[in-house]
C-alpha atoms as a PDB file:
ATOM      1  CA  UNK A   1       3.657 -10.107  26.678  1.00  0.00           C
ATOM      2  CA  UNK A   2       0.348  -7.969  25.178  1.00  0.00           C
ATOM      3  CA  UNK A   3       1.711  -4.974  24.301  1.00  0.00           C
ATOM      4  CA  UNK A   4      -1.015  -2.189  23.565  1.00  0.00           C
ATOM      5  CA  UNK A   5       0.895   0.062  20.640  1.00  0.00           C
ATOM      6  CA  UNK A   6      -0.624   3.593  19.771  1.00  0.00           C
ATOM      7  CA  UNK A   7      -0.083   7.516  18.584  1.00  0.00           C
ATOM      8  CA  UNK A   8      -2.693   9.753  20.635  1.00  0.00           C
ATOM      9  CA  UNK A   9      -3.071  13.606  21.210  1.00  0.00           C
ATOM     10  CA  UNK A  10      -2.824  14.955  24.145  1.00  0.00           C
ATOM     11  CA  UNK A  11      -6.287  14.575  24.477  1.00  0.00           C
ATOM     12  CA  UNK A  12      -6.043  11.128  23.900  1.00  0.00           C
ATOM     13  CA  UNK A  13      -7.196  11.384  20.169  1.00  0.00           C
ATOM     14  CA  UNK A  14      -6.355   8.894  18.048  1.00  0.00           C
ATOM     15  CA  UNK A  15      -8.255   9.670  14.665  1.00  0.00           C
ATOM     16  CA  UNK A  16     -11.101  10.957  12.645  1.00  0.00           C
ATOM     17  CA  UNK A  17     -13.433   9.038  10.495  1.00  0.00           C
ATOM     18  CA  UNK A  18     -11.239   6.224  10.614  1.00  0.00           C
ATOM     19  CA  UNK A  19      -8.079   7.760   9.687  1.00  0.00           C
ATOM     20  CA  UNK A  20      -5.012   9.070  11.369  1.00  0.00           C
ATOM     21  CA  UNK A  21      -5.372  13.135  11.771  1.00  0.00           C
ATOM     22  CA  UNK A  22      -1.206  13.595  11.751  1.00  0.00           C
ATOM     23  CA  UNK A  23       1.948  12.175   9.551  1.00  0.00           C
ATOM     24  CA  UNK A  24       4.703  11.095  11.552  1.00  0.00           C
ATOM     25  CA  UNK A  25       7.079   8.407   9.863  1.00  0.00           C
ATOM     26  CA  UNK A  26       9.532   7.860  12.805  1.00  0.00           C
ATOM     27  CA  UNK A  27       6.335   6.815  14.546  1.00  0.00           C
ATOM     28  CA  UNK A  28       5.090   4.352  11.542  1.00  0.00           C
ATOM     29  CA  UNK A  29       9.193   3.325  11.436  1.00  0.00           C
ATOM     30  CA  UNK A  30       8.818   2.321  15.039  1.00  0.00           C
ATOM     31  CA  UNK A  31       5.341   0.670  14.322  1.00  0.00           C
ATOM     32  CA  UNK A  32       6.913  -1.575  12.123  1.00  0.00           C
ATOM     33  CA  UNK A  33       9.851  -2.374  13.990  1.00  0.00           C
ATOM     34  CA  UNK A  34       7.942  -3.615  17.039  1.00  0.00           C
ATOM     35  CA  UNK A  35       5.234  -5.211  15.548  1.00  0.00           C
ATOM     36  CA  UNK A  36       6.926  -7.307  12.684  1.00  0.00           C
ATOM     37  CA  UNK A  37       6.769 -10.632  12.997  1.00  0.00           C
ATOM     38  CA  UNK A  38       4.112 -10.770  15.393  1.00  0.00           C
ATOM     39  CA  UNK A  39       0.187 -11.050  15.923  1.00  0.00           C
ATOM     40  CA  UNK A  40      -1.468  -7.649  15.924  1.00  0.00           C
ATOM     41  CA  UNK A  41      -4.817  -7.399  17.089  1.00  0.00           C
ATOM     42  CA  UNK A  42      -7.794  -5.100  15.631  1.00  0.00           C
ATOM     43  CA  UNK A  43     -10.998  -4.044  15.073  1.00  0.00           C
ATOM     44  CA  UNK A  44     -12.930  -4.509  12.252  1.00  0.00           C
ATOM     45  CA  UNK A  45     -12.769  -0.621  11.422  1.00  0.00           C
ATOM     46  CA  UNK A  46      -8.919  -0.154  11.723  1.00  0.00           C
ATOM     47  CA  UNK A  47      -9.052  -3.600   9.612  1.00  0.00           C
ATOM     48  CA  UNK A  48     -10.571  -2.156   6.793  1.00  0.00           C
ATOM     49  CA  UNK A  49      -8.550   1.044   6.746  1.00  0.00           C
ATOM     50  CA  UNK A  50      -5.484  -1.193   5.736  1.00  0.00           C
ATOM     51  CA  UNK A  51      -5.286  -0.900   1.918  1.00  0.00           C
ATOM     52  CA  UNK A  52      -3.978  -4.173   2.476  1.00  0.00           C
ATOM     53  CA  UNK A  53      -2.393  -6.631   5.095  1.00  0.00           C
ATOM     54  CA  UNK A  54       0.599  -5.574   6.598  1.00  0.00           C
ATOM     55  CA  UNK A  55       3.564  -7.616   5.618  1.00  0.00           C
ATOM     56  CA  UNK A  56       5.254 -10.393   7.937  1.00  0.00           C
ATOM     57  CA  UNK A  57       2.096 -10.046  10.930  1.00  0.00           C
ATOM     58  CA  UNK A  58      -0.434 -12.268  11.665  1.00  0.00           C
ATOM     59  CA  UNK A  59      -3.731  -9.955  11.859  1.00  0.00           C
ATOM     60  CA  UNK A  60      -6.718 -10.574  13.826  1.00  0.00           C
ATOM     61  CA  UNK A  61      -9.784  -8.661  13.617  1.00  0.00           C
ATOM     62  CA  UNK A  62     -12.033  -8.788  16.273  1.00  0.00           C
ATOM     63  CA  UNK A  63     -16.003  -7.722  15.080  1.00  0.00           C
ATOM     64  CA  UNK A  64     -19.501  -8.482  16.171  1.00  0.00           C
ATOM     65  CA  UNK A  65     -20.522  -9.563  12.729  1.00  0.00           C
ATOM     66  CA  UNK A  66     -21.006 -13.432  12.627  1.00  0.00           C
ATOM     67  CA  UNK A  67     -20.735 -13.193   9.194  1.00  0.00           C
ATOM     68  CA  UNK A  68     -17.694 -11.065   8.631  1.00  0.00           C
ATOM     69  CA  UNK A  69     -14.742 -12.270   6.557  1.00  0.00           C
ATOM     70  CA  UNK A  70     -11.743 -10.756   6.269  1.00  0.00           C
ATOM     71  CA  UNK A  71      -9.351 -12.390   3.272  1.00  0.00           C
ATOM     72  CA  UNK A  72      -5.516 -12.482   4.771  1.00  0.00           C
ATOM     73  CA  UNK A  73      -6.882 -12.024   8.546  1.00  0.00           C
ATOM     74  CA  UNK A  74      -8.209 -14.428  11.770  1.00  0.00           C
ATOM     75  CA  UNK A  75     -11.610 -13.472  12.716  1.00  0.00           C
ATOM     76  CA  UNK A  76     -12.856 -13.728  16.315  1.00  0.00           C
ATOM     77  CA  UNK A  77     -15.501 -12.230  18.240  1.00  0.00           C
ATOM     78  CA  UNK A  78     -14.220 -11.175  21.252  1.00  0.00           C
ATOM     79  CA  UNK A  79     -10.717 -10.410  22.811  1.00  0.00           C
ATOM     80  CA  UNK A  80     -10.383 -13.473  24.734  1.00  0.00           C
ATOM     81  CA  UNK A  81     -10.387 -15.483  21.456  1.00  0.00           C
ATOM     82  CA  UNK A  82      -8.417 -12.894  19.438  1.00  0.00           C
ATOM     83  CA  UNK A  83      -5.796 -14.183  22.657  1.00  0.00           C
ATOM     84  CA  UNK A  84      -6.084 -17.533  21.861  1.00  0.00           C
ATOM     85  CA  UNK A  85      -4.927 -17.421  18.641  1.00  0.00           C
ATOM     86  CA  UNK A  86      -2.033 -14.965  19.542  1.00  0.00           C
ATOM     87  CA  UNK A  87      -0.871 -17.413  22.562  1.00  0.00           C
ATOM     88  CA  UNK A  88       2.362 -18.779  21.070  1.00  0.00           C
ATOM     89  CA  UNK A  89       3.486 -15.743  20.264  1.00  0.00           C
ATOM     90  CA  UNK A  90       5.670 -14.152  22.768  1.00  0.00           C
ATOM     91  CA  UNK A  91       4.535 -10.791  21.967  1.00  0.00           C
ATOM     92  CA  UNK A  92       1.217  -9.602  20.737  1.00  0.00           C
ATOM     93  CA  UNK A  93       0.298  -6.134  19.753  1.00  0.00           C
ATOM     94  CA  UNK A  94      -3.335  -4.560  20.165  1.00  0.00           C
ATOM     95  CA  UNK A  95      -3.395  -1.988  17.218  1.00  0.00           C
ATOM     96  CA  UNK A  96      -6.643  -0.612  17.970  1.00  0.00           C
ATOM     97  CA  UNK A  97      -8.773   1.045  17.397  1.00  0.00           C
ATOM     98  CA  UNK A  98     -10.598   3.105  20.051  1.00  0.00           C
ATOM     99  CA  UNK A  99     -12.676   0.530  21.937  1.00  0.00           C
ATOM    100  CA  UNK A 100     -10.459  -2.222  21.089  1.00  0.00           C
ATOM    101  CA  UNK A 101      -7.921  -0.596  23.085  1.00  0.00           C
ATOM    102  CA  UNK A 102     -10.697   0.135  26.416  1.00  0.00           C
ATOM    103  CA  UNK A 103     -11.258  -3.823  25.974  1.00  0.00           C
ATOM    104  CA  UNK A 104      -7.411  -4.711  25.436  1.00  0.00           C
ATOM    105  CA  UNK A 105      -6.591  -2.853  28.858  1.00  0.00           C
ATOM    106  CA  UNK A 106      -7.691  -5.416  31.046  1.00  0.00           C
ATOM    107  CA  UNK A 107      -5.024  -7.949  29.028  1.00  0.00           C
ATOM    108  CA  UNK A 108      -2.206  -5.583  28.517  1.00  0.00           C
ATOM    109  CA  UNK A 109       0.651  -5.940  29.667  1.00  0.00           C
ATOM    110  CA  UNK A 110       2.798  -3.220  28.077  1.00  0.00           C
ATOM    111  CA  UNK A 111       1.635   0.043  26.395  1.00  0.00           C
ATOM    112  CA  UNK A 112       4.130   1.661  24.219  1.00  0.00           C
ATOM    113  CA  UNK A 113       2.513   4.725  23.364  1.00  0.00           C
ATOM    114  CA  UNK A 114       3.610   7.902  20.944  1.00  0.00           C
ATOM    115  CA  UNK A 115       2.136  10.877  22.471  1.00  0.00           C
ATOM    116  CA  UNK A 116       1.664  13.494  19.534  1.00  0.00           C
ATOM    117  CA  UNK A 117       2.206  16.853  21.481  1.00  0.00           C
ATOM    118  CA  UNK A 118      -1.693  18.658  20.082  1.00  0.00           C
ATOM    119  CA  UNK A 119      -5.054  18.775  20.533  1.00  0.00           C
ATOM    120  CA  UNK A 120      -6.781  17.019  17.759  1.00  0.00           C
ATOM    121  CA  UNK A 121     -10.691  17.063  16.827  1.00  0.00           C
ATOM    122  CA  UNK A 122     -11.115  13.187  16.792  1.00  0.00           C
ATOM    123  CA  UNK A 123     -14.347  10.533  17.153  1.00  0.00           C
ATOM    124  CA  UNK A 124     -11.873   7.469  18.748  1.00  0.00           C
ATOM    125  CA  UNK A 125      -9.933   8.086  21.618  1.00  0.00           C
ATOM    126  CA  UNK A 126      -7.440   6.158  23.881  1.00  0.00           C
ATOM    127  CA  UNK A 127      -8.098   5.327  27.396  1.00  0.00           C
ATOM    128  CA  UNK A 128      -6.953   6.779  30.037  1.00  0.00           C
ATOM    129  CA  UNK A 129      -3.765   5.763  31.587  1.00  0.00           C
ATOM    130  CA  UNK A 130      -4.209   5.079  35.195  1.00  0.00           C
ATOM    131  CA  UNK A 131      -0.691   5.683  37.053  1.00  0.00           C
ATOM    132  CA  UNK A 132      -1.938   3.537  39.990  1.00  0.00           C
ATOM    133  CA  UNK A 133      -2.124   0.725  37.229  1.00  0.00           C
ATOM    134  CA  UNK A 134       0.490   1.949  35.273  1.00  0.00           C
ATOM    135  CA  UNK A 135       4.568   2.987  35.259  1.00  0.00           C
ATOM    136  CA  UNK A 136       6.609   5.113  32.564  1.00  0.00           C
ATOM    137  CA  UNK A 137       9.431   3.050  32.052  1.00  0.00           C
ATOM    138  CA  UNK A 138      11.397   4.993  29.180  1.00  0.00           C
ATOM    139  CA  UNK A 139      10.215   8.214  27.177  1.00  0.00           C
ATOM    140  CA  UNK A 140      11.877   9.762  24.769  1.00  0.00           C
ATOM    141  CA  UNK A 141      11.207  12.832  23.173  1.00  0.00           C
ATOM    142  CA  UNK A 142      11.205  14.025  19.278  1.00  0.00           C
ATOM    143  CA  UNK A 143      10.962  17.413  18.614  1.00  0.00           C
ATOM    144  CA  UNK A 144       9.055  18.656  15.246  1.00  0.00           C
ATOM    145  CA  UNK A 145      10.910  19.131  11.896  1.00  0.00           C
ATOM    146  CA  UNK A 146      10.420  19.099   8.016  1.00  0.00           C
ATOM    147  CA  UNK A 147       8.962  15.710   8.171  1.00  0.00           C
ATOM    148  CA  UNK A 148       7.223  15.447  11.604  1.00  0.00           C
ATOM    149  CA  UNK A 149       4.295  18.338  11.765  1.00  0.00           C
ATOM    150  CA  UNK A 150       4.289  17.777  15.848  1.00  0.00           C
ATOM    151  CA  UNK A 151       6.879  17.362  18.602  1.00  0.00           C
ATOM    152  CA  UNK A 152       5.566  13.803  20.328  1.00  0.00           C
ATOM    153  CA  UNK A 153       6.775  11.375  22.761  1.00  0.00           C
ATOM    154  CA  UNK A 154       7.766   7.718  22.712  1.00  0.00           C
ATOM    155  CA  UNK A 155       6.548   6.301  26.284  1.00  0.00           C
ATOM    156  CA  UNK A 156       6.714   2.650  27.505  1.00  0.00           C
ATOM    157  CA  UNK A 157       4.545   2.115  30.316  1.00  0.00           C
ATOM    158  CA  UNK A 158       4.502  -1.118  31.931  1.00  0.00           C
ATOM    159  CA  UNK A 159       1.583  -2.774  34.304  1.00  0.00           C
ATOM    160  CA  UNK A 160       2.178  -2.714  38.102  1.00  0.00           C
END
């Protein structure tokens, strides 16, 4: 299973100058609790916004840059090799960023997606979810409070 796993406006934002532009810890919670344990898959940008690894994943970065290194990471040069390396894992996770995520389409098999109920000013975006491609399998919604700034949406979607 390739499971694409992002937070994204309404608009399909997902951040601004390489950072997140909301807060939402039931949505980092949830992060973590799908992706431990397993190979995520990134670009080189959402690689080096990490302030370090994230414990108990295998990461691979995926940049142009022959020469790249990346201590604690896999480096590969494309997505079919970033694959390769993820094969005997059961599930993989594509973390992103922006055109990671238009290349990791093709692959995916699973999105699980937190829709952040705004419209956010952003330079990386998520792609479009194609409902002849795609099926909402479970959503669940979480309404704003003291520690979530926006109402958003937990949605699995699941390749036809």
């Amino acid at each position: 299973m390739i499971t694409m796993i992002a937070a994204a406006g309404e608009n399909n934002a997902l951040g601004k100058d390489n950072d997140l532009v909301w807060h939402l810890p039931d949505d980092f919670k949830r992060f973590k609790v799908l992706t431990t344990g397993h190979h995520i898959i990134m670009g080189r940008k959402t690689w080096e916004s990490f302030p370090k690894p994230l414990p108990n994943r295998t990461h691979i970065v995926i940049t142009r840059n022959k020469d790249y290194h990346a201590p604690g990471a896999i480096v590969v040069h494309d997505m079919k090799d970033a694959l390769t390396y993820a094969q005997d894992d059961a599930h993989t996770f594509i973390i992103g960023g922006g055109e990671i995520y238009n290349i990791g389409l093709e692959y995916a098999t699973h999105i699980e997606l937190t829709r952040v109920h705004g419209i956010f000013e952003a330079d990386a975006f998520f792609p479009e979810i194609d409902s002849k491609n795609w099926e909402l399998k479970d959503s669940s919604f979480h309404d704003k409070d003291e520690r979530h700034p926006y109402s958003f949406t937990f949605e699995t979607w699941v390749k036809k």
